[in-house]
Protein backbone atom coordinates (compact mmCIF):
# COMPACT_ATOMS: atom_id res chain seq x y z
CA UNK A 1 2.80 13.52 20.98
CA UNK A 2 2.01 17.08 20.11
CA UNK A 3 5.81 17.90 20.25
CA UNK A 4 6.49 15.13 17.71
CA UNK A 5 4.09 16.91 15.36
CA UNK A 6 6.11 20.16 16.27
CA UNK A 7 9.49 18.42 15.13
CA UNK A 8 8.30 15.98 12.30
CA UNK A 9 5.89 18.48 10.74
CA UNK A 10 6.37 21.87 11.64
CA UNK A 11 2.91 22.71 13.12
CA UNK A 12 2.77 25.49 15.40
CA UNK A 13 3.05 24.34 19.27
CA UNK A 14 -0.90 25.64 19.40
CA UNK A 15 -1.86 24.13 16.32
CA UNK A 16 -0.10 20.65 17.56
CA UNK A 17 -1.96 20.65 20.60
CA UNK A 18 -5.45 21.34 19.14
CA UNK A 19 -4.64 18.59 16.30
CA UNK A 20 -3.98 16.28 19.24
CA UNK A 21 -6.67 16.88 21.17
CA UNK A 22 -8.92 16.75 18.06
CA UNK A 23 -7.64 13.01 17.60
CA UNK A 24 -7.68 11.95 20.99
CA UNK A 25 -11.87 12.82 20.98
CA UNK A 26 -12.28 11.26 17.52
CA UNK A 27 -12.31 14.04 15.01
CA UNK A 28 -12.01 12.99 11.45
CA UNK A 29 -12.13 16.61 10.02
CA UNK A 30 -10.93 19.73 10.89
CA UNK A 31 -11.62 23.15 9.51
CA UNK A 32 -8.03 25.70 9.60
CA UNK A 33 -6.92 28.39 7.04
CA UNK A 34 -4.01 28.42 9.09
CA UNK A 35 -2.66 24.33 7.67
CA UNK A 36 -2.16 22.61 4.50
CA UNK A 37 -5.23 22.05 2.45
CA UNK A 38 -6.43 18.70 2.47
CA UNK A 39 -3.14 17.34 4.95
CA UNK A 40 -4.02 14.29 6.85
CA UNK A 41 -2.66 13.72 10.10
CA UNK A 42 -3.42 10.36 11.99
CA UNK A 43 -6.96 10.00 10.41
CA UNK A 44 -8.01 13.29 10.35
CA UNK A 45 -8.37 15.33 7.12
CA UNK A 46 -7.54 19.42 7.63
CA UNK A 47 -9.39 21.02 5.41
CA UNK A 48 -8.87 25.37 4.34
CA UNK A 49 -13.01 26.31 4.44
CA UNK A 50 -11.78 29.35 2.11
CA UNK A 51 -10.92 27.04 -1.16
């Protein structure tokens, strides 16, 4: 699954499998200045803690 968010969406291979791993134990919101402001990705909302 991580690889498909590799391919599809151009995360990072690291990034993938934290996003991933953050779904699989329920996360609904994660913190990156590293991803798209407000992106959502399979119920969870990535959110830049610097805007």
């Amino acid at each position: 699954m991580a690889m498909h968010a590799v391919d599809e969406h151009q995360f990072s291979f690291w990034d993938a499998m934290i996003l991933e791993t953050a779904v699989q134990a329920g996360v609904t919101h994660m913190y990156s200045e590293d991803m798209q402001h407000k992106q959502t990705w399979k119920n969870m909302t990535i959110e830049n803690p610097f805007k």
